[in-house]
PDB file of N, CA and C in Angstrom:
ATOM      1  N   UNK A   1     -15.754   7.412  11.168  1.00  0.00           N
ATOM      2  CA  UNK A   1     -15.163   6.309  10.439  1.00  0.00           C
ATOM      3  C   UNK A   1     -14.390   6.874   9.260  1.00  0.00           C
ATOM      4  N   UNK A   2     -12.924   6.360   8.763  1.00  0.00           N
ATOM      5  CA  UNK A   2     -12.375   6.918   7.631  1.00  0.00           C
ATOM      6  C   UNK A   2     -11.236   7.713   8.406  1.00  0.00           C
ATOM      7  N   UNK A   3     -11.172   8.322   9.423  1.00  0.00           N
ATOM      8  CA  UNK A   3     -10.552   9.460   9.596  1.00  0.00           C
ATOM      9  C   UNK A   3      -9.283   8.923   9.895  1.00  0.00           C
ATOM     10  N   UNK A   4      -7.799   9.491   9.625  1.00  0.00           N
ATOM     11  CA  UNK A   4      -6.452   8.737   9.480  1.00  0.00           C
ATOM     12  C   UNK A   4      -6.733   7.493   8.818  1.00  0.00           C
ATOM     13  N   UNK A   5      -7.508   7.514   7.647  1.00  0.00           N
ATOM     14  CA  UNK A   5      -7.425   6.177   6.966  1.00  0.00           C
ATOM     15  C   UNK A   5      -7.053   6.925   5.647  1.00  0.00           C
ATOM     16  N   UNK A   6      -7.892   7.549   4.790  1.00  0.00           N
ATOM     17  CA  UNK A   6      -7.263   7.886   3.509  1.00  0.00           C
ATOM     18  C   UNK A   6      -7.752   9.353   3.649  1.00  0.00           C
ATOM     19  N   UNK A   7      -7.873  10.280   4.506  1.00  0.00           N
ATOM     20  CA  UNK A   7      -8.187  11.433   4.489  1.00  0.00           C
ATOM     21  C   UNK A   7      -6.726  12.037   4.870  1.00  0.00           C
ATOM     22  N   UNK A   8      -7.152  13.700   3.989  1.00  0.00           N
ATOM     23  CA  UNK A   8      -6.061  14.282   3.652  1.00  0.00           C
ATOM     24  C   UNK A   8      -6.040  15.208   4.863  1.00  0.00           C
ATOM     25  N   UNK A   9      -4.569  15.951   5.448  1.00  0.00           N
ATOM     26  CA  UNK A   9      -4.996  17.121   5.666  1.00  0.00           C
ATOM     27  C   UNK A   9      -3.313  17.301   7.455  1.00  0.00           C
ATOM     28  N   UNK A  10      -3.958  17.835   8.370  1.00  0.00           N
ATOM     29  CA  UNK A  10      -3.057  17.481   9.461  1.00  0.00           C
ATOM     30  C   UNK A  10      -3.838  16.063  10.358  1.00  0.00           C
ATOM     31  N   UNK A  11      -2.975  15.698  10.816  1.00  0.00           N
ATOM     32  CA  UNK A  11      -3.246  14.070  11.939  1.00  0.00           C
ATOM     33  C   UNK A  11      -1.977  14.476  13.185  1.00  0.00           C
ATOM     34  N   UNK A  12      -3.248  14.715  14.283  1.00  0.00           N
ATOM     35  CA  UNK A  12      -2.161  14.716  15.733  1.00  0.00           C
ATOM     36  C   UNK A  12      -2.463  13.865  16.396  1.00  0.00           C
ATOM     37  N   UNK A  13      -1.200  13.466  17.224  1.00  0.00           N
ATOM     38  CA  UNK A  13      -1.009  12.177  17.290  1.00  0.00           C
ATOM     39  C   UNK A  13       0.021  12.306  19.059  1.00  0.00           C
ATOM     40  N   UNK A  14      -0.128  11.426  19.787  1.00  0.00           N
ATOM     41  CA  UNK A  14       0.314  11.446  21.471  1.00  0.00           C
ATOM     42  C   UNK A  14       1.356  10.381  20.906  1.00  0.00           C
ATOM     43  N   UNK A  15       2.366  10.801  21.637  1.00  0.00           N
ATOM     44  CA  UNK A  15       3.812  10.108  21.920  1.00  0.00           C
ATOM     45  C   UNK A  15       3.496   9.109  22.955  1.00  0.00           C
ATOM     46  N   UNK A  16       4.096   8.152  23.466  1.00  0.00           N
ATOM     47  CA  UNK A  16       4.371   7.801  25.085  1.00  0.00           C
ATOM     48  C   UNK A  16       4.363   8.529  25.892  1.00  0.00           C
ATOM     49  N   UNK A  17       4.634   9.631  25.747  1.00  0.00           N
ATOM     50  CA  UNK A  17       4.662  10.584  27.199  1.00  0.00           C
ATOM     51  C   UNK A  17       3.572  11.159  26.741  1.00  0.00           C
ATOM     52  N   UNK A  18       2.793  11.165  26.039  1.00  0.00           N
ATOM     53  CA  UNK A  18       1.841  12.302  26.051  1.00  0.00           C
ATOM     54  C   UNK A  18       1.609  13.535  24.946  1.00  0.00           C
ATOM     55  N   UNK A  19       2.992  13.898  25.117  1.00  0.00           N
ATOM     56  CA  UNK A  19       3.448  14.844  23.862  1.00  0.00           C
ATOM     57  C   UNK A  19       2.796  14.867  22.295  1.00  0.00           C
ATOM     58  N   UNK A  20       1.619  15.799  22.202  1.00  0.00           N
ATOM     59  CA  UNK A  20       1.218  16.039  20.685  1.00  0.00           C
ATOM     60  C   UNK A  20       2.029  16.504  20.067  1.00  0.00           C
ATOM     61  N   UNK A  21       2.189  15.458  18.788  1.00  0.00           N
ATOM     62  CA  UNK A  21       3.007  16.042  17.279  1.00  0.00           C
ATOM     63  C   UNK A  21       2.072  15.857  16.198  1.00  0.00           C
ATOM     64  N   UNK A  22       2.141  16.935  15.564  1.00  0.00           N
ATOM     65  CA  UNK A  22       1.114  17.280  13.974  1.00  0.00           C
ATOM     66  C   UNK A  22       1.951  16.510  12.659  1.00  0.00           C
ATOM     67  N   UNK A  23       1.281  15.917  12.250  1.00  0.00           N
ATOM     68  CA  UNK A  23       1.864  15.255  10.962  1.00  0.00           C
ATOM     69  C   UNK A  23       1.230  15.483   9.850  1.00  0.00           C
ATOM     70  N   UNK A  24       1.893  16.043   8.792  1.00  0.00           N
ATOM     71  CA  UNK A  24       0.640  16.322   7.642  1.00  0.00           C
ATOM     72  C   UNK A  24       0.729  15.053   6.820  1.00  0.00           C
ATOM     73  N   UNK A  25      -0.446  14.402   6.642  1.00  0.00           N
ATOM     74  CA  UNK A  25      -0.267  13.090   5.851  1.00  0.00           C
ATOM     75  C   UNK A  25       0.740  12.455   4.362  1.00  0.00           C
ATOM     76  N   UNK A  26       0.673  14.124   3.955  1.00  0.00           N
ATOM     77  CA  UNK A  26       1.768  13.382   2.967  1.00  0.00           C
ATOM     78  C   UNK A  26       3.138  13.467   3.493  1.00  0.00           C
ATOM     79  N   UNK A  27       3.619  13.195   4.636  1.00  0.00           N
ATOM     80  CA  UNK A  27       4.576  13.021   5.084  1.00  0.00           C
ATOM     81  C   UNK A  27       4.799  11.620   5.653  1.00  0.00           C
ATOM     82  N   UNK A  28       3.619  10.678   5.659  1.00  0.00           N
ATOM     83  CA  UNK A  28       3.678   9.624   5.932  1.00  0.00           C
ATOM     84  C   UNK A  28       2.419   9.413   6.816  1.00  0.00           C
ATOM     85  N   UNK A  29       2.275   7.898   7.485  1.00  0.00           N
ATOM     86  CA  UNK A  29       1.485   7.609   8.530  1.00  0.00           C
ATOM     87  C   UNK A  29       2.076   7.601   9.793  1.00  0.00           C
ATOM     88  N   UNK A  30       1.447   8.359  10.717  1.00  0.00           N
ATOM     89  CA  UNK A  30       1.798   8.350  12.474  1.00  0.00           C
ATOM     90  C   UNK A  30       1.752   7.481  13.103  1.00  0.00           C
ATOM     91  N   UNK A  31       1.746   7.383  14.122  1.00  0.00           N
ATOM     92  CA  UNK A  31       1.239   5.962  15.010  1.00  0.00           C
ATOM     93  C   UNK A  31       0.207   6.564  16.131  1.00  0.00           C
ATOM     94  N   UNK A  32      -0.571   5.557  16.494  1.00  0.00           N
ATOM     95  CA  UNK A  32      -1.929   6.441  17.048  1.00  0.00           C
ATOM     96  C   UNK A  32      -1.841   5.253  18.151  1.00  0.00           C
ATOM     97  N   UNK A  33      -2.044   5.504  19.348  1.00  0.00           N
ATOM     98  CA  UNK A  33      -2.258   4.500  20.491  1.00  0.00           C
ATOM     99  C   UNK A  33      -3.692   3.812  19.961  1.00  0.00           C
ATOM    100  N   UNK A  34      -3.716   2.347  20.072  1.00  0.00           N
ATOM    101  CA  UNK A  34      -5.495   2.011  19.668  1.00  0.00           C
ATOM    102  C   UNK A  34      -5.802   1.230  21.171  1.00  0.00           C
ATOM    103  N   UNK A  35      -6.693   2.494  21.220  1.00  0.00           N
ATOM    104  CA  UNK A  35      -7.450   2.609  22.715  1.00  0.00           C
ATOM    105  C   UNK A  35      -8.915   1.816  22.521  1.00  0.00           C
ATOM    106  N   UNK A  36      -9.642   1.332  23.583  1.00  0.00           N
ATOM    107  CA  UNK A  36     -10.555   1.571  24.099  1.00  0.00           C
ATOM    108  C   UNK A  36     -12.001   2.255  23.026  1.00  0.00           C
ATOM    109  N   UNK A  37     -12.729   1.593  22.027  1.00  0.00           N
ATOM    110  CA  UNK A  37     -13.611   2.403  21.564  1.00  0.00           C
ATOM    111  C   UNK A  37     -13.017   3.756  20.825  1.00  0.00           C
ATOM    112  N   UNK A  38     -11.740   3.086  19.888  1.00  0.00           N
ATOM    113  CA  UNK A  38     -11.091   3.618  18.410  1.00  0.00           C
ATOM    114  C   UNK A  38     -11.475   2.525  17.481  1.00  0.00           C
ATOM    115  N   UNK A  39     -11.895   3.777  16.490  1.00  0.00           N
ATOM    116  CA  UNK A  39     -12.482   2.673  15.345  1.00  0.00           C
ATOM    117  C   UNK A  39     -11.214   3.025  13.670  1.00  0.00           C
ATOM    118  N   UNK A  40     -10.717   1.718  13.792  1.00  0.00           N
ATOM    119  CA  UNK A  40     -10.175   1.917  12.837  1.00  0.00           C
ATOM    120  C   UNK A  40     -10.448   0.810  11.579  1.00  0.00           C
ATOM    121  N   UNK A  41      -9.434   1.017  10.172  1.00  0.00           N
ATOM    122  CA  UNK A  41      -9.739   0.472   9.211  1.00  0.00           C
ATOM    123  C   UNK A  41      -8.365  -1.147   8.956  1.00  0.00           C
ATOM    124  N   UNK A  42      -8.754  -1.714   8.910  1.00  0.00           N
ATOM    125  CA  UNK A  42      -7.412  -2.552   8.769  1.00  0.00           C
ATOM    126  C   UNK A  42      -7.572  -2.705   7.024  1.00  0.00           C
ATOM    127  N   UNK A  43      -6.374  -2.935   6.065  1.00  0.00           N
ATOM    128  CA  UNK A  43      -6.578  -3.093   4.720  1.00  0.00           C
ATOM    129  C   UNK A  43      -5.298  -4.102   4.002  1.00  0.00           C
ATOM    130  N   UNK A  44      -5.292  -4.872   4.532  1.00  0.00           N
ATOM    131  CA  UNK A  44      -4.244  -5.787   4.157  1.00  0.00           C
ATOM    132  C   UNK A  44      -4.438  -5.913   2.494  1.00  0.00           C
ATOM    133  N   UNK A  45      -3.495  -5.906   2.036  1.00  0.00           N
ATOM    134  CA  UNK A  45      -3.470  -5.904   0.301  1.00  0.00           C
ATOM    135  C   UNK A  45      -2.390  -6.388  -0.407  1.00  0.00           C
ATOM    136  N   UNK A  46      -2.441  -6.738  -1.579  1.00  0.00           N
ATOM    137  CA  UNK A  46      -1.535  -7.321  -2.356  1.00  0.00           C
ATOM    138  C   UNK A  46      -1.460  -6.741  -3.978  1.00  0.00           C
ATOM    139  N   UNK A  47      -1.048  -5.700  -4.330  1.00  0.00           N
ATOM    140  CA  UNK A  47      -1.063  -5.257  -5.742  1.00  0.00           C
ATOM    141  C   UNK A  47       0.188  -5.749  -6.845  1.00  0.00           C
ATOM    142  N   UNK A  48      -0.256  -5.654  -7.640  1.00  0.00           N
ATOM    143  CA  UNK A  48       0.231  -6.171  -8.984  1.00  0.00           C
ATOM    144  C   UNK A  48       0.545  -4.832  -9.813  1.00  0.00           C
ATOM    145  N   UNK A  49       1.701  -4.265  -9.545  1.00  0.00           N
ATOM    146  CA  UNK A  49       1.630  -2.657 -10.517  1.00  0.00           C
ATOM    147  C   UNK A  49       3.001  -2.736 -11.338  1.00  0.00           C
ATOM    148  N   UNK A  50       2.867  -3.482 -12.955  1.00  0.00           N
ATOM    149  CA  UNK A  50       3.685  -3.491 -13.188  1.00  0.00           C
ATOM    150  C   UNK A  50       5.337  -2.348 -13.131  1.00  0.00           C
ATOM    151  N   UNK A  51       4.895  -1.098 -12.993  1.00  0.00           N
ATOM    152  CA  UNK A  51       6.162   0.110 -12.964  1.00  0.00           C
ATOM    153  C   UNK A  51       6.976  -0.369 -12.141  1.00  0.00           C
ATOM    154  N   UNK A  52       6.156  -0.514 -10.465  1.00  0.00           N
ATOM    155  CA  UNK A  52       6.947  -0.692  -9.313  1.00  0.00           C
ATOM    156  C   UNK A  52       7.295  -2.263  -9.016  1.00  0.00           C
ATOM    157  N   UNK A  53       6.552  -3.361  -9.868  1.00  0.00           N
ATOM    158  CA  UNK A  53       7.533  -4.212  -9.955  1.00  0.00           C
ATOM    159  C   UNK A  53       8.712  -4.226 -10.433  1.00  0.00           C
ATOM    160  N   UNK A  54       8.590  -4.056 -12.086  1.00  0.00           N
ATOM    161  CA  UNK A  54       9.605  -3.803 -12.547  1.00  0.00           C
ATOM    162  C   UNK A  54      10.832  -3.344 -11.935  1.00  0.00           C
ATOM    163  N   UNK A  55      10.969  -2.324 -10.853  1.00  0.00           N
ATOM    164  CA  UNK A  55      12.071  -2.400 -10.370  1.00  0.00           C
ATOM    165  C   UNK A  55      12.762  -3.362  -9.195  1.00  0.00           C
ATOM    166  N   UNK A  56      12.026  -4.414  -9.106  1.00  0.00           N
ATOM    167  CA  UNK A  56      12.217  -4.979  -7.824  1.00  0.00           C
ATOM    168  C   UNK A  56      12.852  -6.431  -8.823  1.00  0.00           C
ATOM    169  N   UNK A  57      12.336  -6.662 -10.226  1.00  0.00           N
ATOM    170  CA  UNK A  57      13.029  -7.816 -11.108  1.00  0.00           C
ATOM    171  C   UNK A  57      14.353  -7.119 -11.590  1.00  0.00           C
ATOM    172  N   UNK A  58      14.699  -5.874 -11.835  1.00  0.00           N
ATOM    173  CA  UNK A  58      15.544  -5.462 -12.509  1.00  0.00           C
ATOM    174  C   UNK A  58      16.741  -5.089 -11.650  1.00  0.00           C
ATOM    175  N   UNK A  59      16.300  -5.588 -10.053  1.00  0.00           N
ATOM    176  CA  UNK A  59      17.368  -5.555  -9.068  1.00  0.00           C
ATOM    177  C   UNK A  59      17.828  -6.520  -8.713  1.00  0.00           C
ATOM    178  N   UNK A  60      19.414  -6.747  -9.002  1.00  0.00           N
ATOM    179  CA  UNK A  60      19.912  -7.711  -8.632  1.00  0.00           C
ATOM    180  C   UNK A  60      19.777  -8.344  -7.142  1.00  0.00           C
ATOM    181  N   UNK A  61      20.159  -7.340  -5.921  1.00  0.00           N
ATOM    182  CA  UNK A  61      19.721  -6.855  -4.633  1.00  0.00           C
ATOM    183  C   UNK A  61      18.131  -8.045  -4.237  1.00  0.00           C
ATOM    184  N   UNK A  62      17.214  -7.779  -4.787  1.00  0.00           N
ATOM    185  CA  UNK A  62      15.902  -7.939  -4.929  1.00  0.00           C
ATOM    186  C   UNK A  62      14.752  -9.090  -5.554  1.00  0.00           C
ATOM    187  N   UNK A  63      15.243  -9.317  -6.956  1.00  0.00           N
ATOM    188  CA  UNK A  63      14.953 -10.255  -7.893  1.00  0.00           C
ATOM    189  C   UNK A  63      14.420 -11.442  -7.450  1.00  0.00           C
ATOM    190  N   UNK A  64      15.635 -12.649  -6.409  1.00  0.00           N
ATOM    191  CA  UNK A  64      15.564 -13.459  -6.332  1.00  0.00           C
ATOM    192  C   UNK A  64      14.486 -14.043  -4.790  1.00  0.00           C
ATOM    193  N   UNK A  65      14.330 -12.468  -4.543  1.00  0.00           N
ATOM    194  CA  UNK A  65      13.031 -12.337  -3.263  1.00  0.00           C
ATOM    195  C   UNK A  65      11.925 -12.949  -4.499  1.00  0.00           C
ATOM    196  N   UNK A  66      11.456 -13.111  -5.646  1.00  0.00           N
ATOM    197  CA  UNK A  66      10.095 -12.717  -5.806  1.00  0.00           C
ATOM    198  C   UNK A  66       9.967 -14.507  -6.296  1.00  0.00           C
ATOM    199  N   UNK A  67       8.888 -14.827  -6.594  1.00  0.00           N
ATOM    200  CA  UNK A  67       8.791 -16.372  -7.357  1.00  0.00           C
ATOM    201  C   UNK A  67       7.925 -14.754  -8.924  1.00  0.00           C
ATOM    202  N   UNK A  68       8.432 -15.324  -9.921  1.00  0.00           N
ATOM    203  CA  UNK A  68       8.566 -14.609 -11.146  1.00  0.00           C
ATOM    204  C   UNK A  68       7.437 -14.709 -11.795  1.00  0.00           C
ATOM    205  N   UNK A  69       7.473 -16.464 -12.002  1.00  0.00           N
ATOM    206  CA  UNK A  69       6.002 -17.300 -12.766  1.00  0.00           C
ATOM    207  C   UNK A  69       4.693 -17.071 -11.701  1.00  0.00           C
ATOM    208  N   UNK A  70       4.739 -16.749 -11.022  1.00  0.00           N
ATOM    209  CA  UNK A  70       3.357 -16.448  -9.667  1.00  0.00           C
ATOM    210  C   UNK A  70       3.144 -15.106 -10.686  1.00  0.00           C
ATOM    211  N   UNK A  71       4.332 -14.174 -10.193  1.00  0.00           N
ATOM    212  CA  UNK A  71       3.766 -12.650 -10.187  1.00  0.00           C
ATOM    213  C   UNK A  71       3.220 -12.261 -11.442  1.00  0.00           C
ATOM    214  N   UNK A  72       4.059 -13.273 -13.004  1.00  0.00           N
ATOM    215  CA  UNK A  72       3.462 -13.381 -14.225  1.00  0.00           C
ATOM    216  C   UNK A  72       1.811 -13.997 -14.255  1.00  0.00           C
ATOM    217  N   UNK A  73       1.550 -15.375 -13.484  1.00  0.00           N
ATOM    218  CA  UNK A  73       0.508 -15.561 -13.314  1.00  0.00           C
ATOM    219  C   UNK A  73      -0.765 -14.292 -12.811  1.00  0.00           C
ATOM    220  N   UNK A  74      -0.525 -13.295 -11.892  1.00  0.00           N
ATOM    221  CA  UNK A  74      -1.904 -12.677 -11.134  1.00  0.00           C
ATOM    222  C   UNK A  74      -1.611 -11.690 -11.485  1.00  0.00           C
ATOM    223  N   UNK A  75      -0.883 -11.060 -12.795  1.00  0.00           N
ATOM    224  CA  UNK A  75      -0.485  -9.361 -13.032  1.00  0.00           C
ATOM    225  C   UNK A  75      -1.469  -9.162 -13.625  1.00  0.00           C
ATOM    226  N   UNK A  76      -2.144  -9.665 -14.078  1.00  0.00           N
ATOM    227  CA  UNK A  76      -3.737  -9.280 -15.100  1.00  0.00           C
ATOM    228  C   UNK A  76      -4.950  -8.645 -14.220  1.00  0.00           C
ATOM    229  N   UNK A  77      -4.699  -9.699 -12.352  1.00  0.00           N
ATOM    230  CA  UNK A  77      -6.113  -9.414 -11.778  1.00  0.00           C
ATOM    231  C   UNK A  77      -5.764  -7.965 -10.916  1.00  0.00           C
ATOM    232  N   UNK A  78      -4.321  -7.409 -10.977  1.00  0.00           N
ATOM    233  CA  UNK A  78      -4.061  -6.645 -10.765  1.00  0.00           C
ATOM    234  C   UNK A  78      -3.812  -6.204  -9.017  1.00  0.00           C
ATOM    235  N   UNK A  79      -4.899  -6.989  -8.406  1.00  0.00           N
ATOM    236  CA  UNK A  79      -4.665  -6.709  -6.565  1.00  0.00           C
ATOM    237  C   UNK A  79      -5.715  -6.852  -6.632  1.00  0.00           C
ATOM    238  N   UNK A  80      -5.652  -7.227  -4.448  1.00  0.00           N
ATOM    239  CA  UNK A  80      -6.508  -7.831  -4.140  1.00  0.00           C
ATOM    240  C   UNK A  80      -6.163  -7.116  -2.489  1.00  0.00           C
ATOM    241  N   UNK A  81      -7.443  -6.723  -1.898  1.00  0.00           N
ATOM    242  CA  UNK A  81      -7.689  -5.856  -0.578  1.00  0.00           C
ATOM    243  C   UNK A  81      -8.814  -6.428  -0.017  1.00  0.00           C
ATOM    244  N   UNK A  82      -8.298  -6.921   1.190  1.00  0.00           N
ATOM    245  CA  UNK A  82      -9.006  -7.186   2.036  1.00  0.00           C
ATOM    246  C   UNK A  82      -9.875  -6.424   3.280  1.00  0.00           C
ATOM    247  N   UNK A  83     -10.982  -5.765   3.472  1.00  0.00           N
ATOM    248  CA  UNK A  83     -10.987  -4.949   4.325  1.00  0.00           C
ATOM    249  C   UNK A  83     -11.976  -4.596   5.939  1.00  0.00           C
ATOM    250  N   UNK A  84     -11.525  -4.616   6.759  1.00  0.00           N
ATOM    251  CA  UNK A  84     -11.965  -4.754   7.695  1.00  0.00           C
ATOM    252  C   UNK A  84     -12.250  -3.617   8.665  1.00  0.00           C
ATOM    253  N   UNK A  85     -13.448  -3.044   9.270  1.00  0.00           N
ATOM    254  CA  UNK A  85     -13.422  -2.227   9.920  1.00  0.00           C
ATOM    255  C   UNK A  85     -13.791  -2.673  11.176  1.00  0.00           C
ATOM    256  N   UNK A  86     -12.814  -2.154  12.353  1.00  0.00           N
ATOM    257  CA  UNK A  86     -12.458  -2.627  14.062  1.00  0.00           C
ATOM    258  C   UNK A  86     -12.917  -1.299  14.779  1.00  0.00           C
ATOM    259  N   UNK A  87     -13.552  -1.982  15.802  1.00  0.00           N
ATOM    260  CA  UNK A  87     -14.036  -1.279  17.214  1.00  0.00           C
ATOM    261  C   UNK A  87     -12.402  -1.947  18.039  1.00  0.00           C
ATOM    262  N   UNK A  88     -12.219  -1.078  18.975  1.00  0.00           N
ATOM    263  CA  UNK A  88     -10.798  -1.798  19.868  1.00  0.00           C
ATOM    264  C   UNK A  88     -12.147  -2.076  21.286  1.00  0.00           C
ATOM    265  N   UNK A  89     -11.684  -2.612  21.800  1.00  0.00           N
ATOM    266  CA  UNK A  89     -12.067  -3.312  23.232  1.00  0.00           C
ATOM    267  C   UNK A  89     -11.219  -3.245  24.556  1.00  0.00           C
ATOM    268  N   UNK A  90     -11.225  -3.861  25.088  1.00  0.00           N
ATOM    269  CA  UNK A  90     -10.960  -4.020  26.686  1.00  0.00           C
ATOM    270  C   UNK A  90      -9.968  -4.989  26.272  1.00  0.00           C
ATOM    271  N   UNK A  91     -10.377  -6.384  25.626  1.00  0.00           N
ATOM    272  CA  UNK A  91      -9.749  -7.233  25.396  1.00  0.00           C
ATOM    273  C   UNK A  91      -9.194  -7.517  23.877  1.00  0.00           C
ATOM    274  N   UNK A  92      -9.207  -6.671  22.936  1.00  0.00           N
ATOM    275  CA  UNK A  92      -8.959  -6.800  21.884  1.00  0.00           C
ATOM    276  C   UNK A  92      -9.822  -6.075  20.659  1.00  0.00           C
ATOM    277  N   UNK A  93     -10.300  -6.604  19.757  1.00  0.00           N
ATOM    278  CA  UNK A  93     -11.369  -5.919  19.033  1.00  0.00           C
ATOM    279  C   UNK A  93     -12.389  -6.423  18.761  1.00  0.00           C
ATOM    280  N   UNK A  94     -13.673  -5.821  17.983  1.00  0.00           N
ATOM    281  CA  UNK A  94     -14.609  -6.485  17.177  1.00  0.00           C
ATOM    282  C   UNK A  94     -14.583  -6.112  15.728  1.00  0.00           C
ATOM    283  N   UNK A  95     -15.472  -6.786  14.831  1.00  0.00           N
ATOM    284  CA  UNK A  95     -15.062  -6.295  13.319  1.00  0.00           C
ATOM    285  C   UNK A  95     -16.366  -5.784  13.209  1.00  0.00           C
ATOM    286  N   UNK A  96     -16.598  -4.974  12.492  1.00  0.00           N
ATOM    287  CA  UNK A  96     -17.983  -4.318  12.249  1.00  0.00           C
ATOM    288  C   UNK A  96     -18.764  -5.391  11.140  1.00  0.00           C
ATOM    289  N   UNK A  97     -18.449  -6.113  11.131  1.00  0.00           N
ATOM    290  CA  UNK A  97     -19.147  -6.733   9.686  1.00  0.00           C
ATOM    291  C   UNK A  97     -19.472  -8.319  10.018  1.00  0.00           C
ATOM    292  N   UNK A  98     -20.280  -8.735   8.676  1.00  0.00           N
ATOM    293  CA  UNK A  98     -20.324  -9.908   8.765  1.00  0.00           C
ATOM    294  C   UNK A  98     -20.281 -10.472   7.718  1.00  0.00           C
ATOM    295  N   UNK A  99     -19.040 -10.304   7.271  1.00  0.00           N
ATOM    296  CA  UNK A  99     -19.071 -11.199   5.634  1.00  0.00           C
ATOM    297  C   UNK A  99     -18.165 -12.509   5.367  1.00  0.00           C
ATOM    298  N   UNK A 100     -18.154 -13.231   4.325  1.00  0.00           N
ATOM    299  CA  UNK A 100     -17.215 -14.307   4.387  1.00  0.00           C
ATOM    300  C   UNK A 100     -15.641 -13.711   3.943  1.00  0.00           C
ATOM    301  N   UNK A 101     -14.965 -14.858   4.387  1.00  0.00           N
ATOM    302  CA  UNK A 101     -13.507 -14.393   4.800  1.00  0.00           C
ATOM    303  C   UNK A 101     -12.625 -15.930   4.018  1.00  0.00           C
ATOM    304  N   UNK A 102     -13.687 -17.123   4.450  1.00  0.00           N
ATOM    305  CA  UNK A 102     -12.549 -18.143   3.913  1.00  0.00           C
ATOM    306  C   UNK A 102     -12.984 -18.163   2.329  1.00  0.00           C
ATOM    307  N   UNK A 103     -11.923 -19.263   1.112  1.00  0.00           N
ATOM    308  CA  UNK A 103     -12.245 -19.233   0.218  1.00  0.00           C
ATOM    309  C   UNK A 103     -13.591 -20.252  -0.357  1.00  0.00           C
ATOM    310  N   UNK A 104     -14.296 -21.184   0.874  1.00  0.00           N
ATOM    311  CA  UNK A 104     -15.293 -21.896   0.736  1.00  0.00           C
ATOM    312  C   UNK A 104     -16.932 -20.937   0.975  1.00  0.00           C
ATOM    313  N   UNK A 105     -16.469 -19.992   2.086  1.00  0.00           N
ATOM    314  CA  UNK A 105     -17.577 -18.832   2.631  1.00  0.00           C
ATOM    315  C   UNK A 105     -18.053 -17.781   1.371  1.00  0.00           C
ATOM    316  N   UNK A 106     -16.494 -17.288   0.527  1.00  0.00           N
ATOM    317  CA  UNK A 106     -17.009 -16.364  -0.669  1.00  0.00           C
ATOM    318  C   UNK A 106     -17.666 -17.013  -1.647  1.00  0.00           C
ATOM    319  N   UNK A 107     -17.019 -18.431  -1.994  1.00  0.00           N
ATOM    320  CA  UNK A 107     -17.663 -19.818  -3.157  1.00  0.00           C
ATOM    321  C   UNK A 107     -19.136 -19.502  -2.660  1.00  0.00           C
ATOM    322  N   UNK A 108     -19.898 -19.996  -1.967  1.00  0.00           N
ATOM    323  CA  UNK A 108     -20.882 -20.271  -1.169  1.00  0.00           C
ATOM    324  C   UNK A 108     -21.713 -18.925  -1.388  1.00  0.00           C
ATOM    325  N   UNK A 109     -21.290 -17.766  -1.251  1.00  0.00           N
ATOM    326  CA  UNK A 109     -22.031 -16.404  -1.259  1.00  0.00           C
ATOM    327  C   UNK A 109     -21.962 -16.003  -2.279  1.00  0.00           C
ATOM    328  N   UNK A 110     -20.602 -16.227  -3.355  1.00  0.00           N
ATOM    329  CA  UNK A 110     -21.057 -16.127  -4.807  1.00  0.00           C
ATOM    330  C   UNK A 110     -22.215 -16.791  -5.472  1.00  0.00           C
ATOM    331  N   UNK A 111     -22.802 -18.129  -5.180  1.00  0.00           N
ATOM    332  CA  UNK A 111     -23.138 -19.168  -5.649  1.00  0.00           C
ATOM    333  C   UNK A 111     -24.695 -19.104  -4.721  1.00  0.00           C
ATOM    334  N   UNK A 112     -24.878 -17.985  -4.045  1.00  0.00           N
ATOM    335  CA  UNK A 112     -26.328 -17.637  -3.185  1.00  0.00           C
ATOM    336  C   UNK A 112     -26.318 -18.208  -2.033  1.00  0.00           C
ATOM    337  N   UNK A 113     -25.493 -19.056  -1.698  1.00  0.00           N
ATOM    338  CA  UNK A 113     -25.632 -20.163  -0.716  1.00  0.00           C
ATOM    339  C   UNK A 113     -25.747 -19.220   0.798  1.00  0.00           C
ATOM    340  N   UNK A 114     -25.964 -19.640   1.844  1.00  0.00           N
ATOM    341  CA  UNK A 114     -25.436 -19.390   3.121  1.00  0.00           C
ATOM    342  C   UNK A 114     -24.221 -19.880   3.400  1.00  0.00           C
ATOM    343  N   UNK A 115     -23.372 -18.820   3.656  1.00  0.00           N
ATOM    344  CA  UNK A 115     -22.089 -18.863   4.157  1.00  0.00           C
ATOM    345  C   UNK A 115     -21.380 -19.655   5.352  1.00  0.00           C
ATOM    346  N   UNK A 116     -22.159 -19.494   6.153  1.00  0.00           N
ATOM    347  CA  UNK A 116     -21.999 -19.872   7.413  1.00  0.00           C
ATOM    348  C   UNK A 116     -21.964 -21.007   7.768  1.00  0.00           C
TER     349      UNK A 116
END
């Protein structure tokens, strides 16, 4: 578990045809076929970093992508990661876990309750 998720180092990796290519991670992320009993990490996220905003308001190009008063609103809580660890399947995946996911399930488990 972890491995091609935030570990450093070489990652080889099969083409369509087959063909191994070595990628050293700080060159980016590869693409990995997700087979059959691969366990990977999913991490959907949303950060708040003022530097690298800043350039995305100070672009004309860019600017009018963002709603302004939102991103002023949640720059304090800084980001937010969601994270999930997957078995792949036959038919899709499973999640290794069992925690709450909607915003009534976390209320509920903050608050001691049963989630479910």
């Amino acid at each position: 578990m972890g491995l091609y998720v935030h570990d450093v180092g070489i990652c080889t990796f099969k083409d369509s045809e087959g063909k191994e290519t070595e990628l050293p991670r700080s060159q980016g992320i590869g693409t990995r076929v997700l087979e059959k009993g691969v366990v990977c990490t999913n991490e959907p996220g949303i950060y708040f970093i003022p530097l690298m905003i800043n350039k995305y308001k100070n672009d004309p190009e860019t600017t009018s992508l963002f709603n302004w008063d939102k991103v002023e609103e949640y720059i304090e809580v800084g980001g937010v990661r969601i994270e999930d660890d997957l078995v792949i399947t036959d038919d899709g995946h499973e999640v290794y876990h069992d925690l709450p996911r909607t915003c009534d399930e976390i209320e509920a488990w903050m608050a001691g309750k049963d989630y479910k």
